[in-house]
N, C-alpha and C. Protein backbone atom coordinates (compact mmCIF):
# COMPACT_ATOMS: atom_id res chain seq x y z
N UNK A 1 -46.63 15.78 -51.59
CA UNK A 1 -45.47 15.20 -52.24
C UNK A 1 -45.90 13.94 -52.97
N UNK A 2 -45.13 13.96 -53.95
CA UNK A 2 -46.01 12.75 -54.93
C UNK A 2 -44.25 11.88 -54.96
N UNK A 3 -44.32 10.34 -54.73
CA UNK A 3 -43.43 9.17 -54.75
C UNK A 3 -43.70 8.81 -55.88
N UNK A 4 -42.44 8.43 -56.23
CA UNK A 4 -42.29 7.56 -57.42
C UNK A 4 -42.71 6.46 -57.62
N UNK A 5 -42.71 5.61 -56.23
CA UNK A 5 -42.87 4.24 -55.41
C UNK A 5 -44.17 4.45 -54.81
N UNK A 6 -44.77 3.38 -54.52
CA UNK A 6 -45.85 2.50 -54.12
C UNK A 6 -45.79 1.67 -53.41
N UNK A 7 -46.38 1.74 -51.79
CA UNK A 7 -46.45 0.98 -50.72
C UNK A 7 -48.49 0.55 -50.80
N UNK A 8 -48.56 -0.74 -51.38
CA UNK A 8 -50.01 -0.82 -51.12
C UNK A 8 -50.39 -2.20 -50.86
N UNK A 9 -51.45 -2.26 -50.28
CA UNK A 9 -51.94 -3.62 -49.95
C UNK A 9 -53.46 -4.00 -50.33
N UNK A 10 -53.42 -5.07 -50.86
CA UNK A 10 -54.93 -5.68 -51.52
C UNK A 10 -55.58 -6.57 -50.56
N UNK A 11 -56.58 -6.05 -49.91
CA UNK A 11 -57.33 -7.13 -48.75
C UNK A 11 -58.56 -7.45 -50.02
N UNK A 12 -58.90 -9.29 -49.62
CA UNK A 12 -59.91 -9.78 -49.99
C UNK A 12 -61.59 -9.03 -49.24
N UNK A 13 -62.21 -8.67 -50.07
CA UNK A 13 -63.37 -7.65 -49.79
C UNK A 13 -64.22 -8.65 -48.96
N UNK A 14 -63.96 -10.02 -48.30
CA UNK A 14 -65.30 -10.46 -47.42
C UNK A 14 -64.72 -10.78 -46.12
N UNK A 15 -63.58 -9.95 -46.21
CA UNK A 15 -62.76 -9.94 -44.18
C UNK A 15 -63.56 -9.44 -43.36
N UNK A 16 -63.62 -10.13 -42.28
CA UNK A 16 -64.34 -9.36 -40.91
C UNK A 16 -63.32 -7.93 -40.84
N UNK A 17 -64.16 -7.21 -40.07
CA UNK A 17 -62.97 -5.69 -39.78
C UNK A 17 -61.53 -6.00 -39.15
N UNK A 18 -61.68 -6.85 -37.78
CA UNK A 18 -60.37 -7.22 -37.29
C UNK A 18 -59.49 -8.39 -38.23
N UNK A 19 -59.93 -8.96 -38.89
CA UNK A 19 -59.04 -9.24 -39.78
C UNK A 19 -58.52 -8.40 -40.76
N UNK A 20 -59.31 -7.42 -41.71
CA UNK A 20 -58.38 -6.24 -42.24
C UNK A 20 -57.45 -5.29 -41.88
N UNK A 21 -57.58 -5.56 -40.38
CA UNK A 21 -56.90 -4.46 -39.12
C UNK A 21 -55.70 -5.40 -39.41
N UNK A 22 -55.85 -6.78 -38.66
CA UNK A 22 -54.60 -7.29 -38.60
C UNK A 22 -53.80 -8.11 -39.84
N UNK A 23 -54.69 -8.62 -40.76
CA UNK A 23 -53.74 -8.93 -42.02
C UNK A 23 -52.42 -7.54 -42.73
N UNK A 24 -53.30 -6.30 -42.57
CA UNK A 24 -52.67 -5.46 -42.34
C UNK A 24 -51.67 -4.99 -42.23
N UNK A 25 -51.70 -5.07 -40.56
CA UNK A 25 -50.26 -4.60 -39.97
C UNK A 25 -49.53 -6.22 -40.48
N UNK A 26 -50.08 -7.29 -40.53
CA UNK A 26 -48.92 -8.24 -40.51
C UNK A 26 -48.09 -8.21 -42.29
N UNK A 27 -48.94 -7.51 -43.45
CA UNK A 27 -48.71 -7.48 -44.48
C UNK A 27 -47.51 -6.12 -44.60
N UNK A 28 -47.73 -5.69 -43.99
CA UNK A 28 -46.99 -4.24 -44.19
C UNK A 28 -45.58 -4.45 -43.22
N UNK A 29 -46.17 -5.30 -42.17
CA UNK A 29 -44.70 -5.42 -41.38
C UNK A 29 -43.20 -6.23 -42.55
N UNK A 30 -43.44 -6.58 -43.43
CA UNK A 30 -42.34 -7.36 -44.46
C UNK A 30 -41.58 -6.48 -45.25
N UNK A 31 -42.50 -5.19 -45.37
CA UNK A 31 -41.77 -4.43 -46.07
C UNK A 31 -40.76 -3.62 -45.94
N UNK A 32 -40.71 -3.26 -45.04
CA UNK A 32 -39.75 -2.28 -44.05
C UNK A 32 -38.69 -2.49 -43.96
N UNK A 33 -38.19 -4.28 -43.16
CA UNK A 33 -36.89 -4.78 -43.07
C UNK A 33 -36.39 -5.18 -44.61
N UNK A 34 -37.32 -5.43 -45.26
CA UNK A 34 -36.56 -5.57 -46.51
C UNK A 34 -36.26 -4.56 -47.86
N UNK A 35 -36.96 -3.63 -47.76
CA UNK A 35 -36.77 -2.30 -48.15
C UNK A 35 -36.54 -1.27 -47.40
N UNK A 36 -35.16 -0.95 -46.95
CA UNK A 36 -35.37 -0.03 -45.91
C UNK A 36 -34.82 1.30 -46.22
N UNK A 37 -35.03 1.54 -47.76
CA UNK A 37 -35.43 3.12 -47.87
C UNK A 37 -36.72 3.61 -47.90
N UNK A 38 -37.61 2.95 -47.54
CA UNK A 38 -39.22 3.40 -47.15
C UNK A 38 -39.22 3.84 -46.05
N UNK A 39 -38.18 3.19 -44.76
CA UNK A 39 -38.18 4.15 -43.32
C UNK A 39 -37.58 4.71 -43.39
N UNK A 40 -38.20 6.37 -42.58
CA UNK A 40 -38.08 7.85 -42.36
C UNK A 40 -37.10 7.74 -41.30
N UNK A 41 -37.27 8.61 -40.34
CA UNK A 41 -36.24 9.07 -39.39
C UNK A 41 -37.22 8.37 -38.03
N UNK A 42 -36.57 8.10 -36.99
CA UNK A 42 -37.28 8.07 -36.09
C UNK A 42 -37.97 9.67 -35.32
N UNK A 43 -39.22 9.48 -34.64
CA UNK A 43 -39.70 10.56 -34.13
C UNK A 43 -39.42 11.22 -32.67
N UNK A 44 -39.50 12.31 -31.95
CA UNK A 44 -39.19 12.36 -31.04
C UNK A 44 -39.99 13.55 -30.78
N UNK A 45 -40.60 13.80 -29.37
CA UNK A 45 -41.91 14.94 -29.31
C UNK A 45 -40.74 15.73 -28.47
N UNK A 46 -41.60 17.10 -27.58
CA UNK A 46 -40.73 18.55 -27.66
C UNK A 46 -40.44 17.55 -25.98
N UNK A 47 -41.14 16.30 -25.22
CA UNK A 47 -40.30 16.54 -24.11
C UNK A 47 -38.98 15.69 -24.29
N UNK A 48 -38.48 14.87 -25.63
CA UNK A 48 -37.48 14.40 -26.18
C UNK A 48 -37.71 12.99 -26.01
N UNK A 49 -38.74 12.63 -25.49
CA UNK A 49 -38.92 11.34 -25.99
C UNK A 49 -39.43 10.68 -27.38
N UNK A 50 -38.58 9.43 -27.25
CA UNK A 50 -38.05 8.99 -28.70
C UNK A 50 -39.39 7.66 -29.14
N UNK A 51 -39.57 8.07 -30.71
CA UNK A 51 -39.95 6.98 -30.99
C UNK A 51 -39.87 6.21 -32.52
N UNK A 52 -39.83 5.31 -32.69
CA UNK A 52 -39.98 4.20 -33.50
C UNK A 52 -40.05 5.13 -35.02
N UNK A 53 -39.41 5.44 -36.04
CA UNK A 53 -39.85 5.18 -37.44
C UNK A 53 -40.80 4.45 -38.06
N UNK A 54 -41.42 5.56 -39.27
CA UNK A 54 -42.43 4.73 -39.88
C UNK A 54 -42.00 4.91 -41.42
N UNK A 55 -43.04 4.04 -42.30
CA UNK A 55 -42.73 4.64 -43.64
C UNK A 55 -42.48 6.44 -43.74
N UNK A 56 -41.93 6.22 -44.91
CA UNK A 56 -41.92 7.82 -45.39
C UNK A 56 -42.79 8.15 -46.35
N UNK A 57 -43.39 7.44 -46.72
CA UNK A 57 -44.22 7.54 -47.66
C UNK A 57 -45.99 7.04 -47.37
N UNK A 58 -46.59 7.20 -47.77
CA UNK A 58 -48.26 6.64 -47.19
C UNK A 58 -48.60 5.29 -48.08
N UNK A 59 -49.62 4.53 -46.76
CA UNK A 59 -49.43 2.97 -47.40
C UNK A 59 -51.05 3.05 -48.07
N UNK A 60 -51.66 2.64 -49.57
CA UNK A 60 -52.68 2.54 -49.74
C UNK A 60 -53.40 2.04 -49.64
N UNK A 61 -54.20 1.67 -49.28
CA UNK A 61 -54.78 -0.47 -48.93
C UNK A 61 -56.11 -0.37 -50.41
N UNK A 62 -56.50 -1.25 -50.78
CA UNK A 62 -57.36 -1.56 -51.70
C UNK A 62 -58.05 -3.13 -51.24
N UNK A 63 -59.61 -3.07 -51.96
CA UNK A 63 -60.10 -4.52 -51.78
C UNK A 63 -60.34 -5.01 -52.80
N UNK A 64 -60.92 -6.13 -53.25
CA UNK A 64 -61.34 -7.18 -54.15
C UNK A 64 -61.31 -8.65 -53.64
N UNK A 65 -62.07 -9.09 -54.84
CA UNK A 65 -62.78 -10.47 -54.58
C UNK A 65 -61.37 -10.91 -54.72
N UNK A 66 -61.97 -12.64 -54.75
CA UNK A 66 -60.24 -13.86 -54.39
C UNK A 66 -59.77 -13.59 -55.29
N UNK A 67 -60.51 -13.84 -56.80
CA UNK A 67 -60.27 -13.66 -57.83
C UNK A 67 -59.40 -12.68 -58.39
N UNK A 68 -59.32 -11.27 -58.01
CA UNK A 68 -58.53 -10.27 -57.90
C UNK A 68 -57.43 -10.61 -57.09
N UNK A 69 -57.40 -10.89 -56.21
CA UNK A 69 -56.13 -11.04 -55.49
C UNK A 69 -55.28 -12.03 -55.65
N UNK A 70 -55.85 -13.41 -56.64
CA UNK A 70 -55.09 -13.81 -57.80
C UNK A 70 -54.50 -13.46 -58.74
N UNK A 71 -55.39 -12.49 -58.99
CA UNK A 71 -54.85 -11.96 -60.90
C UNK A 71 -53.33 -11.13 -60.03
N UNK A 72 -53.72 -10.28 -59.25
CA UNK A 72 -52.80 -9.91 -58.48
C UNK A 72 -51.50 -10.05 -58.19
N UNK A 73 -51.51 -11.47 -57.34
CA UNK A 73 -50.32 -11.74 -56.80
C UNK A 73 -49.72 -12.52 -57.76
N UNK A 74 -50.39 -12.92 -59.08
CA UNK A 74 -49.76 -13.07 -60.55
C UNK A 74 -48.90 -11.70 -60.95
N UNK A 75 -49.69 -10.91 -61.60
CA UNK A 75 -48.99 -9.87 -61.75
C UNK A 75 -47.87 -9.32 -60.84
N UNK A 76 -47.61 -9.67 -59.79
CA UNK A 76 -46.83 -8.88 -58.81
C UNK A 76 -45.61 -9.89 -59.17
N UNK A 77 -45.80 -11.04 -58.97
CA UNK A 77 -44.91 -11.82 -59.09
C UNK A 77 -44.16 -12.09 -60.79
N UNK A 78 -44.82 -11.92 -61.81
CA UNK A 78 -44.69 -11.09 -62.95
C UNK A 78 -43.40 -10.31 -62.66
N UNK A 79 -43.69 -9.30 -62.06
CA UNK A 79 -42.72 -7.76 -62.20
C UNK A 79 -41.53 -7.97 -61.32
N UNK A 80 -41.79 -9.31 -60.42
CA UNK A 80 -40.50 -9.56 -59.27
C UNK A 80 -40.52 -8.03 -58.75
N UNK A 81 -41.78 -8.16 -58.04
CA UNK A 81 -41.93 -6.95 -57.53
C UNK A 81 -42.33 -7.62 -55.55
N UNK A 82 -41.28 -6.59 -54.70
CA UNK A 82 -41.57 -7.38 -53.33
C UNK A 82 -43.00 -7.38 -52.80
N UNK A 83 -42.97 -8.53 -52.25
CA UNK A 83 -44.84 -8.56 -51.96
C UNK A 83 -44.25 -9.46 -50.63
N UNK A 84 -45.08 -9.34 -49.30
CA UNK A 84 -45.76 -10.16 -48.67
C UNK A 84 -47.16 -10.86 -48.77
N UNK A 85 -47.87 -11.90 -48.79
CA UNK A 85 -49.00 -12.81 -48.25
C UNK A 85 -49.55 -12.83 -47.18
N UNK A 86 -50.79 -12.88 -47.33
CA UNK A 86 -51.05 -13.84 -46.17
C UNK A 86 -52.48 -14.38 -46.64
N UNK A 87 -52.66 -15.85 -46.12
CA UNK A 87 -53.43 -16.94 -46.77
C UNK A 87 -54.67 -16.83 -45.47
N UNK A 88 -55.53 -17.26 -45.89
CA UNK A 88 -56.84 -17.77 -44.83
C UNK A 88 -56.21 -18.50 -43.92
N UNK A 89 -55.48 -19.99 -44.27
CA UNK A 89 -55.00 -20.75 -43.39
C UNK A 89 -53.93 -19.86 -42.19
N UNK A 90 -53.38 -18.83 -42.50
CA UNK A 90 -52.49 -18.47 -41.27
C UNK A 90 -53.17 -17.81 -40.09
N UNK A 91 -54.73 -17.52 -40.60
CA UNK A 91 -55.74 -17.33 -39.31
C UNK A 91 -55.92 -18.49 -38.02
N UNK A 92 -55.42 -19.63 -38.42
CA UNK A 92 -55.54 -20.92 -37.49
C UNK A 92 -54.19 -20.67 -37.20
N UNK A 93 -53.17 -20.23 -37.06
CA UNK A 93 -51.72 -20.79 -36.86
C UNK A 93 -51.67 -19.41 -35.90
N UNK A 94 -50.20 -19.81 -34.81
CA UNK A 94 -49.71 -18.90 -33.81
C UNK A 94 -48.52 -18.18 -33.48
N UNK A 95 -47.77 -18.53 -34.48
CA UNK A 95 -46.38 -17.76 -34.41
C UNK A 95 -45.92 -18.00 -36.14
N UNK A 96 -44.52 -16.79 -36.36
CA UNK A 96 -44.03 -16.95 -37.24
C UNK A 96 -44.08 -18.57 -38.03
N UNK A 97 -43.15 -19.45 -37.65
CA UNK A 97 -42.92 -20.50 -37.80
C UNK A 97 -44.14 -21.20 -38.39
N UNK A 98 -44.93 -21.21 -37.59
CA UNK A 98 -46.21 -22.44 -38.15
C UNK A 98 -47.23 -21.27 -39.55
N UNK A 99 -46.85 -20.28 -39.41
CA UNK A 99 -47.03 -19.26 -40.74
C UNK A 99 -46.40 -19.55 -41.89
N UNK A 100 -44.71 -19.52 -41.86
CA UNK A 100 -44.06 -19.79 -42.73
C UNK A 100 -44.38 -20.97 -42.95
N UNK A 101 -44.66 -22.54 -42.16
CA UNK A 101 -45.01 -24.07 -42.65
C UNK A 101 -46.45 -23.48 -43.84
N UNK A 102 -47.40 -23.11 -42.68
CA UNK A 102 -48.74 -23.00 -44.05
C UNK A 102 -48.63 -22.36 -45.40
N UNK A 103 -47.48 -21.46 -45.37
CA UNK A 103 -47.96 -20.51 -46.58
C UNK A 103 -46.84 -22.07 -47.92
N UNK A 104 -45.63 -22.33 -47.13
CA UNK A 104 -44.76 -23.32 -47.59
C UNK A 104 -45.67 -24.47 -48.36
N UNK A 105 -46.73 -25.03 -47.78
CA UNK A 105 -47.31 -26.14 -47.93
C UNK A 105 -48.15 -26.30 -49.16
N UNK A 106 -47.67 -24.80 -50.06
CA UNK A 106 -48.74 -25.28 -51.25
C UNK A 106 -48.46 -24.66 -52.14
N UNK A 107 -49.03 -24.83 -53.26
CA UNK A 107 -48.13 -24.37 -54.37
C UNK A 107 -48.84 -22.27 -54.61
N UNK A 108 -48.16 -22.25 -55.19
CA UNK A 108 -48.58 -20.36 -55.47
C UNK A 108 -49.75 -20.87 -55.82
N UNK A 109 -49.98 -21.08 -56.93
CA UNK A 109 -51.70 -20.98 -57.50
C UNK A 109 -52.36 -22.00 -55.97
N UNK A 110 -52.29 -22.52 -55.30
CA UNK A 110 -53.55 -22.68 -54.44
C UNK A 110 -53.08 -22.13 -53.11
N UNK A 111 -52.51 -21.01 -53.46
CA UNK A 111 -52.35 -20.22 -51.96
C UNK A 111 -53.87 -19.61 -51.93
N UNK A 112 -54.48 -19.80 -50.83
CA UNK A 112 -56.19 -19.02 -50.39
C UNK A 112 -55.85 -17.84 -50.16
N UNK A 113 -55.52 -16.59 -51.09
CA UNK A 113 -54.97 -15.54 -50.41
C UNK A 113 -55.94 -14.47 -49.73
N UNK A 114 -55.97 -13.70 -48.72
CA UNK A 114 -56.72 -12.90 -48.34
C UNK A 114 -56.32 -11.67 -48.73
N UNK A 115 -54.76 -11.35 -48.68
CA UNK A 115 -54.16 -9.70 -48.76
C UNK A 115 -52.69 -10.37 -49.12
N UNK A 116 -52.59 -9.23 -49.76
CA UNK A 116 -51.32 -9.25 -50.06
C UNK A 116 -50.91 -7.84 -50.20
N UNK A 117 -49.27 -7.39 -50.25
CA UNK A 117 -48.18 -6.13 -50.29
C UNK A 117 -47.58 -5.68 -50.92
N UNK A 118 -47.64 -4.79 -51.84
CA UNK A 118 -46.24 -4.68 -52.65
C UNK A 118 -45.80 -3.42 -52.38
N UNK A 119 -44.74 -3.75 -53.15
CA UNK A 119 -43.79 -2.16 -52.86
C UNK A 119 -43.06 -2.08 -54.39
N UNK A 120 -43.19 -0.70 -54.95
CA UNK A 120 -42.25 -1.05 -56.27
C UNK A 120 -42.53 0.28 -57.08
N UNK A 121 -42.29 0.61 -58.25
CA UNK A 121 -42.47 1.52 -58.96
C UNK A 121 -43.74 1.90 -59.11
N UNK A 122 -44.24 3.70 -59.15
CA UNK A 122 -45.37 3.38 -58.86
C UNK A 122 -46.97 3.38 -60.09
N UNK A 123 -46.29 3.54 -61.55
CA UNK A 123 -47.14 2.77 -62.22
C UNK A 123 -46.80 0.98 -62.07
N UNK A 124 -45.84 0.41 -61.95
CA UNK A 124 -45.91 -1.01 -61.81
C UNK A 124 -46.80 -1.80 -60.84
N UNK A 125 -47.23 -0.84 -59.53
CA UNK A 125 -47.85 -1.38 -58.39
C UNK A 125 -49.39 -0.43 -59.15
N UNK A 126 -49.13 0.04 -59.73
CA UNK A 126 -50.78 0.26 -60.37
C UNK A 126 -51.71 -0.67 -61.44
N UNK A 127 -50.31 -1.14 -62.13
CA UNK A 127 -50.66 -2.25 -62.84
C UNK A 127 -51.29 -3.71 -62.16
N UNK A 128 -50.37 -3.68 -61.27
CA UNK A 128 -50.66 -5.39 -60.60
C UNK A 128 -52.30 -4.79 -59.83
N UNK A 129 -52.53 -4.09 -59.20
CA UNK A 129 -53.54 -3.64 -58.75
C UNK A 129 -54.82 -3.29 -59.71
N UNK A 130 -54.48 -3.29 -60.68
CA UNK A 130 -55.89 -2.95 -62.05
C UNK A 130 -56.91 -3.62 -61.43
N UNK A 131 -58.17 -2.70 -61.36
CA UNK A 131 -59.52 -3.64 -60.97
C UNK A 131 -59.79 -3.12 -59.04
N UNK A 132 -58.99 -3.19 -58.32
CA UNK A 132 -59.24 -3.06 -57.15
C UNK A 132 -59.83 -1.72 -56.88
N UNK A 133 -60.47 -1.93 -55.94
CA UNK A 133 -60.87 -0.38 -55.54
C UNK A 133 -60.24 -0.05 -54.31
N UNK A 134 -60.13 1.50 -54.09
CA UNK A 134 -59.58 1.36 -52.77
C UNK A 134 -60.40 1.57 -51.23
N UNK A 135 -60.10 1.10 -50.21
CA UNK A 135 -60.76 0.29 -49.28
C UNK A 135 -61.59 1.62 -48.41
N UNK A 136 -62.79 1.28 -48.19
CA UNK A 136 -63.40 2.05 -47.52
C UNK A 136 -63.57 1.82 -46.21
């Protein structure tokens, strides 16, 4: 099945592995509550236990240098297209709150971004993505 829409995420290409694991899930977790025709049905196996919804659609991840993930989260923000962040600095911090202070504390152009999310039409999320490759 081919979507119209585009669920993808741009990790900076010099992350340790557990940081691409978890920038990740924390990049992809924004999208859901705020677009919530991307979640499916919840699941349930044959002995009827229930579980949790996921996208309905498949999420792509891609990498590139900082530099890319500038041009990036330009372009994304361009198209007012929904995106989550996440900066180097929120690797030192421990809950929501002191996340939202770091990312707050600086202007867009000197956000240190590592990854970022979008969700949106799906040549528009091909555009903001030009250049990336996708993640091996």
């Amino acid at each position: 099945m081919r979507f119209d829409t585009k669920i993808a995420v741009l990790l900076r290409d010099d992350l340790l592995t557990w940081q691409r694991l978890n920038v990740t899930a924390f990049l992809v977790s924004g999208i859901g509550p705020t677009v919530p025709e991307v979640i499916g049905e919840p699941y349930q196996d044959a002995d009827d236990v229930l579980y949790l919804p996921m996208f309905r659609q498949p999420v792509l991840v891609f990498e590139g240098d900082k530099e890319l993930l500038t041009a990036a989260h330009g372009r994304a923000t361009g198209r007012n297209l929904p995106m989550s962040v996440f900066t180097s600095d929120l690797f030192a911090t421990g809950h929501d709150e002191a996340n939202r202070a770091a990312v707050r504390a600086v202007t867009s152009a000197q956000l240190d971004l590592v990854g970022l999310a979008v969700y949106g039409p799906r040549n528009a999320v091909d555009k903001v993505f030009k250049g990336a490759r996708m993640h091996q």
